[in-house]
C-alpha atoms as a PDB file:
ATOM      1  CA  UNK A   1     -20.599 -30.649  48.270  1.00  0.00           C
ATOM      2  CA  UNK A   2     -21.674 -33.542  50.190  1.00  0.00           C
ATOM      3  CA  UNK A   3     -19.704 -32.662  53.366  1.00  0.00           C
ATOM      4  CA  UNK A   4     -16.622 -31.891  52.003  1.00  0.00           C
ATOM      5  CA  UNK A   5     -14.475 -28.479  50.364  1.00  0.00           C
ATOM      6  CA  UNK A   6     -14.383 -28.102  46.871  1.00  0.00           C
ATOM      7  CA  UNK A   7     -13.233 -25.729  44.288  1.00  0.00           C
ATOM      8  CA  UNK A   8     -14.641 -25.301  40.905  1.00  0.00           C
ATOM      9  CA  UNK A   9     -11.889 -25.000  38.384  1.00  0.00           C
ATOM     10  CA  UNK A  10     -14.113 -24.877  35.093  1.00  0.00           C
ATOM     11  CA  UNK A  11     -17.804 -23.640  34.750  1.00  0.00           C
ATOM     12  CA  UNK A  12     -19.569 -22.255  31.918  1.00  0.00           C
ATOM     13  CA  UNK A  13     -23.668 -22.344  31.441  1.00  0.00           C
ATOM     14  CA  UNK A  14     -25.054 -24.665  28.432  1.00  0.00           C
ATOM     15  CA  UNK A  15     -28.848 -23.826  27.453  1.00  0.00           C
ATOM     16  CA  UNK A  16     -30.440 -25.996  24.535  1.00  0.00           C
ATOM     17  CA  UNK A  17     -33.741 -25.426  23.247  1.00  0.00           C
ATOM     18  CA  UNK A  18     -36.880 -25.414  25.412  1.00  0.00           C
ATOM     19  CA  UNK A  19     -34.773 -26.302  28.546  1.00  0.00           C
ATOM     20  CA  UNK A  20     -34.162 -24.380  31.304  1.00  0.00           C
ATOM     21  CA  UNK A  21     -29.843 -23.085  31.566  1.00  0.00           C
ATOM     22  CA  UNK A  22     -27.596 -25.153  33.418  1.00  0.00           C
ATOM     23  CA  UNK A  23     -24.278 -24.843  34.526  1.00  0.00           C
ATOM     24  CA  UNK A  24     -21.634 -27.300  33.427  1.00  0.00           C
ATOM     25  CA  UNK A  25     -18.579 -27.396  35.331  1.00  0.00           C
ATOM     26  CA  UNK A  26     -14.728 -29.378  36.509  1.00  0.00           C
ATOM     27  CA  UNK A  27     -14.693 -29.400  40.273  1.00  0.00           C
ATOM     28  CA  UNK A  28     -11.998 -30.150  42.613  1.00  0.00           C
ATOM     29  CA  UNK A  29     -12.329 -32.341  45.637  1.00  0.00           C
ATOM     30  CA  UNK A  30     -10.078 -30.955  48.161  1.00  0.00           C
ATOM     31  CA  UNK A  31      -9.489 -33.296  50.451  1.00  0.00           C
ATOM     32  CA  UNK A  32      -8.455 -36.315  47.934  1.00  0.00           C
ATOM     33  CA  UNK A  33      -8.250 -34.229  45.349  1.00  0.00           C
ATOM     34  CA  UNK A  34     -10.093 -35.942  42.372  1.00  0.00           C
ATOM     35  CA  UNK A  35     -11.336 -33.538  39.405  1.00  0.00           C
ATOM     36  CA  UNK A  36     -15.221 -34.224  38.781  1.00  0.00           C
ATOM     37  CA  UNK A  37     -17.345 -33.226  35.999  1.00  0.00           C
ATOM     38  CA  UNK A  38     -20.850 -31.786  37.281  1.00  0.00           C
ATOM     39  CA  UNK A  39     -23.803 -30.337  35.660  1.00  0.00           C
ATOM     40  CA  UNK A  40     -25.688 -27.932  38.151  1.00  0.00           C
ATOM     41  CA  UNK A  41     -29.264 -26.552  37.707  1.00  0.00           C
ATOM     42  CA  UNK A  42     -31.052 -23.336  39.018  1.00  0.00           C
ATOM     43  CA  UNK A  43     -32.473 -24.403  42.261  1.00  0.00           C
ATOM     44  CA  UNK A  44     -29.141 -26.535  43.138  1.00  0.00           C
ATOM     45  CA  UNK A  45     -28.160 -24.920  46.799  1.00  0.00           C
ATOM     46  CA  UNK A  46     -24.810 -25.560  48.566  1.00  0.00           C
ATOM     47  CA  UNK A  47     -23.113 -24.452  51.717  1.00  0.00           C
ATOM     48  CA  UNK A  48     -19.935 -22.473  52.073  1.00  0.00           C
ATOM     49  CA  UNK A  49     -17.119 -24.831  53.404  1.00  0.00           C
ATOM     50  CA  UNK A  50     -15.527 -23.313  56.566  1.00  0.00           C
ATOM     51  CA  UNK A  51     -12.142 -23.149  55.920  1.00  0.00           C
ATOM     52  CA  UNK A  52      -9.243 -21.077  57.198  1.00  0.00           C
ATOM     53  CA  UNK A  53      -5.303 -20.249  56.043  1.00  0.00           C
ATOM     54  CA  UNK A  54      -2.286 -20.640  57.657  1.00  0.00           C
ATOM     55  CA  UNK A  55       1.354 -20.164  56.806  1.00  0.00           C
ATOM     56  CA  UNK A  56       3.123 -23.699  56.222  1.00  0.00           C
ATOM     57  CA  UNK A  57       6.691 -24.248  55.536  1.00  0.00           C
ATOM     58  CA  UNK A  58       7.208 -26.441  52.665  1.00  0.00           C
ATOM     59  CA  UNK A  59      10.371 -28.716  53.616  1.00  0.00           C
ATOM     60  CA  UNK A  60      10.964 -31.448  50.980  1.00  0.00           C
ATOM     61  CA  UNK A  61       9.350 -33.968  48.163  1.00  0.00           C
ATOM     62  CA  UNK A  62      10.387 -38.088  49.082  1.00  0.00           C
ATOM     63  CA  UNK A  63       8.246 -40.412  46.374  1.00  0.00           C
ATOM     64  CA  UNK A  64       4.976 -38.318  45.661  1.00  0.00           C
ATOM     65  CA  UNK A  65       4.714 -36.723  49.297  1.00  0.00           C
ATOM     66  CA  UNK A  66       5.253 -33.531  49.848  1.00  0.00           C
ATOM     67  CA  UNK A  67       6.555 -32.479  53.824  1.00  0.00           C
ATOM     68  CA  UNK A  68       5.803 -29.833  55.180  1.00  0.00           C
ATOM     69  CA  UNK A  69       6.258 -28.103  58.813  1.00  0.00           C
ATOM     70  CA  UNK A  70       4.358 -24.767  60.831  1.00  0.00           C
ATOM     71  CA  UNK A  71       5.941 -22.004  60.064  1.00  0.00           C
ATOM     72  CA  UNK A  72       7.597 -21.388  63.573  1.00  0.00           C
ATOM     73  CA  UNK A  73       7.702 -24.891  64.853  1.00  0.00           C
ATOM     74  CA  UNK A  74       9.345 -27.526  62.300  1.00  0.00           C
ATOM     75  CA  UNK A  75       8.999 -29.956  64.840  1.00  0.00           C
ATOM     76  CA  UNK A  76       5.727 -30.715  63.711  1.00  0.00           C
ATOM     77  CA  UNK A  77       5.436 -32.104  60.406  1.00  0.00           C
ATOM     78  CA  UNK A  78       2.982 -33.405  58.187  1.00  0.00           C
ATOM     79  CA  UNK A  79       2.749 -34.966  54.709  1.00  0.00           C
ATOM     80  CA  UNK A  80       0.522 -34.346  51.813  1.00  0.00           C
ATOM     81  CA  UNK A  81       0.081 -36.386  48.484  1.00  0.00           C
ATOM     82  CA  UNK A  82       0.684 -35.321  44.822  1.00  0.00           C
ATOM     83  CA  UNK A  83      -3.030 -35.428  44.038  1.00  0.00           C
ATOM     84  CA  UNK A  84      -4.082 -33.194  47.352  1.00  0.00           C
ATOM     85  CA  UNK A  85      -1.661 -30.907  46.165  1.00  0.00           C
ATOM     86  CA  UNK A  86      -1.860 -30.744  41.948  1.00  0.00           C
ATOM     87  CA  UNK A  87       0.339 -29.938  39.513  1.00  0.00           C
ATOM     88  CA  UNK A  88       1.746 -26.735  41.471  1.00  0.00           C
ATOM     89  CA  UNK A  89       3.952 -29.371  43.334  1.00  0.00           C
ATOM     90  CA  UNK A  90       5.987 -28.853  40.660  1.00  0.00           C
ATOM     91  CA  UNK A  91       6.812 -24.583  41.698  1.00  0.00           C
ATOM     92  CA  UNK A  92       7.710 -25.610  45.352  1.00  0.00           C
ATOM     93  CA  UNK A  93      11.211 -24.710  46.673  1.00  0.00           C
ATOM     94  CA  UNK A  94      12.524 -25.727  49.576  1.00  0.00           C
ATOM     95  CA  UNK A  95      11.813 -23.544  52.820  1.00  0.00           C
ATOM     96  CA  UNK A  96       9.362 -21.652  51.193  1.00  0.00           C
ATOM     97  CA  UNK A  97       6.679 -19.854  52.781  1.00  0.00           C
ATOM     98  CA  UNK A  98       3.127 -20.761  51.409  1.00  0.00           C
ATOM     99  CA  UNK A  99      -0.497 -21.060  52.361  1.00  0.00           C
ATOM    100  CA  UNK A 100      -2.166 -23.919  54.063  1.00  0.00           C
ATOM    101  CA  UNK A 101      -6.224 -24.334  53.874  1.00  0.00           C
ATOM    102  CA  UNK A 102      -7.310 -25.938  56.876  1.00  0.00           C
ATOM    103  CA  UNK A 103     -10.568 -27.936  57.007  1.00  0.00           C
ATOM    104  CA  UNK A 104     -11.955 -29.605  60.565  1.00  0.00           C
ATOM    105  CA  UNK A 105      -8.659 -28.453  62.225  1.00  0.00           C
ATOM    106  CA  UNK A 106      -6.739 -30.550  59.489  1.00  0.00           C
ATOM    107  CA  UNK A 107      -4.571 -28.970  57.171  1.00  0.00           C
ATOM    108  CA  UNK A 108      -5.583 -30.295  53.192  1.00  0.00           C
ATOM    109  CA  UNK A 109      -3.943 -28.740  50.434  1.00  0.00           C
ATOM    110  CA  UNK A 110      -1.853 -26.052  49.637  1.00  0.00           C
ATOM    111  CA  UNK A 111      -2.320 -22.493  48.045  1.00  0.00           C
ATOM    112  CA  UNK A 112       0.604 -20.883  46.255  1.00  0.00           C
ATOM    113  CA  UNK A 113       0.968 -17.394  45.079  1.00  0.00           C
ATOM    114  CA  UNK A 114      -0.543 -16.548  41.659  1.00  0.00           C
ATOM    115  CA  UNK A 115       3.418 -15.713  40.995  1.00  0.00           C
ATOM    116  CA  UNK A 116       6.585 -17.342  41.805  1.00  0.00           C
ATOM    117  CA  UNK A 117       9.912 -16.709  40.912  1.00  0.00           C
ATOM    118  CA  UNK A 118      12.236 -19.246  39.905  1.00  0.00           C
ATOM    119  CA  UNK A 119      16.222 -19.725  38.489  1.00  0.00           C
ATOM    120  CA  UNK A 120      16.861 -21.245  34.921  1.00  0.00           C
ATOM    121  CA  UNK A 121      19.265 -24.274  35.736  1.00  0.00           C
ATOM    122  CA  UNK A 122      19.442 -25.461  32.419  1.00  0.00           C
ATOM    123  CA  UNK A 123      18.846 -23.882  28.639  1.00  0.00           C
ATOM    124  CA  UNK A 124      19.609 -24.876  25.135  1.00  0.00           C
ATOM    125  CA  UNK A 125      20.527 -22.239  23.058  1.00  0.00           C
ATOM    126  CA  UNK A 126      18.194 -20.269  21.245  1.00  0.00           C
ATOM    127  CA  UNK A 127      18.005 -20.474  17.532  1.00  0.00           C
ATOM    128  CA  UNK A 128      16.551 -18.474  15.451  1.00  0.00           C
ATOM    129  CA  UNK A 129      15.121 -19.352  12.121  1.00  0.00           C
ATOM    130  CA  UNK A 130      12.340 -19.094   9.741  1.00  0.00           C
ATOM    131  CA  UNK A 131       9.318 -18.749  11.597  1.00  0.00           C
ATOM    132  CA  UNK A 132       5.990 -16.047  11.754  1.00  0.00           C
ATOM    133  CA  UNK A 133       6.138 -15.602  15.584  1.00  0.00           C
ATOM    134  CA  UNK A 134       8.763 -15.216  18.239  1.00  0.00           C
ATOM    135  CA  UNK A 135      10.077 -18.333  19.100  1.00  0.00           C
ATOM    136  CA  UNK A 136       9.747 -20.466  22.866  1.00  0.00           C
ATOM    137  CA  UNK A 137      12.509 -23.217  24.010  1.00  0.00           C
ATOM    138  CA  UNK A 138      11.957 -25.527  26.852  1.00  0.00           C
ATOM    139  CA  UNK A 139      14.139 -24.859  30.104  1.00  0.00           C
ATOM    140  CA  UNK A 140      14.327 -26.717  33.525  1.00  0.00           C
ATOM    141  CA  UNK A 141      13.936 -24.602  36.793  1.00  0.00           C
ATOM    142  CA  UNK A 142      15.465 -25.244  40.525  1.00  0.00           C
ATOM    143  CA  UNK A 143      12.675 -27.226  41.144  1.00  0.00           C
ATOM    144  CA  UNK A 144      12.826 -29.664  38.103  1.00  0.00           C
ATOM    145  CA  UNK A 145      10.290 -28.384  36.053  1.00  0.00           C
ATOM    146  CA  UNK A 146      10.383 -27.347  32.392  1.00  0.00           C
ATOM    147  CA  UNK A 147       8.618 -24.032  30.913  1.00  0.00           C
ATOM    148  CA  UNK A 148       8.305 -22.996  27.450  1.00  0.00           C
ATOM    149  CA  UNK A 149      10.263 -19.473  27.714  1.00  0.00           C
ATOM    150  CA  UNK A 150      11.228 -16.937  24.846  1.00  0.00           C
ATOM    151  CA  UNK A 151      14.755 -17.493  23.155  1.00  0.00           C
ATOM    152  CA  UNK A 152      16.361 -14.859  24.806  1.00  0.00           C
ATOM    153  CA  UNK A 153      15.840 -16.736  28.347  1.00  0.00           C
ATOM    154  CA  UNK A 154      19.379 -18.148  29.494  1.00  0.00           C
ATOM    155  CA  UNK A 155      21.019 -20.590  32.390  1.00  0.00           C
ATOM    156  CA  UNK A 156      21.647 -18.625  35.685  1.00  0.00           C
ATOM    157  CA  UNK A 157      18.425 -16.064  34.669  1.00  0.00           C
ATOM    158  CA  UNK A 158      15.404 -15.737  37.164  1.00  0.00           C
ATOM    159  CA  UNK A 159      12.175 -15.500  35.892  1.00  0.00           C
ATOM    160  CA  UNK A 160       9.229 -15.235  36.902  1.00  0.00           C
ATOM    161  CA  UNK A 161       5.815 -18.082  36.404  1.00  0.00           C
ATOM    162  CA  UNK A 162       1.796 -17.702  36.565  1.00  0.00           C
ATOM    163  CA  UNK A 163       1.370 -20.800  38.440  1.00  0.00           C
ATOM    164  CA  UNK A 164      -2.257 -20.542  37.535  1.00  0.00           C
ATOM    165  CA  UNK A 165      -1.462 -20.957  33.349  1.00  0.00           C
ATOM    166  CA  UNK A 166       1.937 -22.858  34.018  1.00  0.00           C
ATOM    167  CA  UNK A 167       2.957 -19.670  31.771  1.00  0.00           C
ATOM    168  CA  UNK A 168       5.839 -17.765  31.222  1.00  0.00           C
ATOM    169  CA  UNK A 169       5.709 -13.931  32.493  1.00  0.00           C
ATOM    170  CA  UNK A 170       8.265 -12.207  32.850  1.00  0.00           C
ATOM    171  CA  UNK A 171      12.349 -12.329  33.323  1.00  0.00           C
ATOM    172  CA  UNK A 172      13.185 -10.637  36.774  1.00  0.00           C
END
């Protein structure tokens, strides 16, 4: 959309009376990565972004940059921002293989797997009391991040994390 990759994160199609349907829908600028909201008609026409993937090595996070390095050469580096990443910044480990989408022979955001698996560094103890449903507590991972998890979840387990719903799955 206007020269440059996006993604569409949200669309859904809105028709009121005597009007023709339109799409309404949260898209994703991948290169700076601002979230727009855009409503799309019928004859709206756009062309497929050519992007490819690479495999990246993600090295470390220093004040909301991310480095990374190519997979077999870490002697070339390069840095990406918070906001070209999103909030799966937060599932990155160090020297962990992930996916790179390159635009114009320039590498813009990252693609993680739909799962990751991560280690429980810290967990209050689960209490049980009156409630309907099972109960969740809040734990931080390895990579700082905190989960809502099941009670039985303890420090030292590794489970595993939809990076797509920021939701618990499974225990491993």
């Amino acid at each position: 959309m206007d020269g440059q990759p996006c993604e569409c994160l949200e669309s859904f199609p809105v028709k009121t009376a005597q009007r023709r349907a339109v799409i309404q829908s949260r898209i994703k600028n991948l290169i700076t990565g601002a979230v727009l909201e855009k409503t799309f008609h019928q004859g709206d026409v756009f062309e497929e972004a050519d992007m490819t993937k690479v495999e990246i090595k993600f090295l470390y996070t220093h004040k909301d940059r991310s480095v990374f390095c190519e997979k077999d050469n870490p002697s070339k580096r390069f840095e990406l921002t918070k906001e070209q990443i999103g909030e799966n910044a937060k599932y990155l480990k160090n020297n962990e293989i992930v996916e790179g989408l390159v635009f114009d022979e320039k590498i813009i955001t990252i693609s993680l797997p739909i799962k990751v698996q991560l280690k429980v560094i810290e967990a209050p103890p689960g209490i049980k009391g009156e409630r309907a449903q099972a109960g969740t507590k809040s734990v931080k991972l390895e990579t700082n991040a905190e989960i809502n998890v099941p009670l039985f979840v303890e420090e030292g387990d590794i489970i595993e994390i939809n990076t797509e719903t920021n939701e618990y799955v499974k225990r491993v």
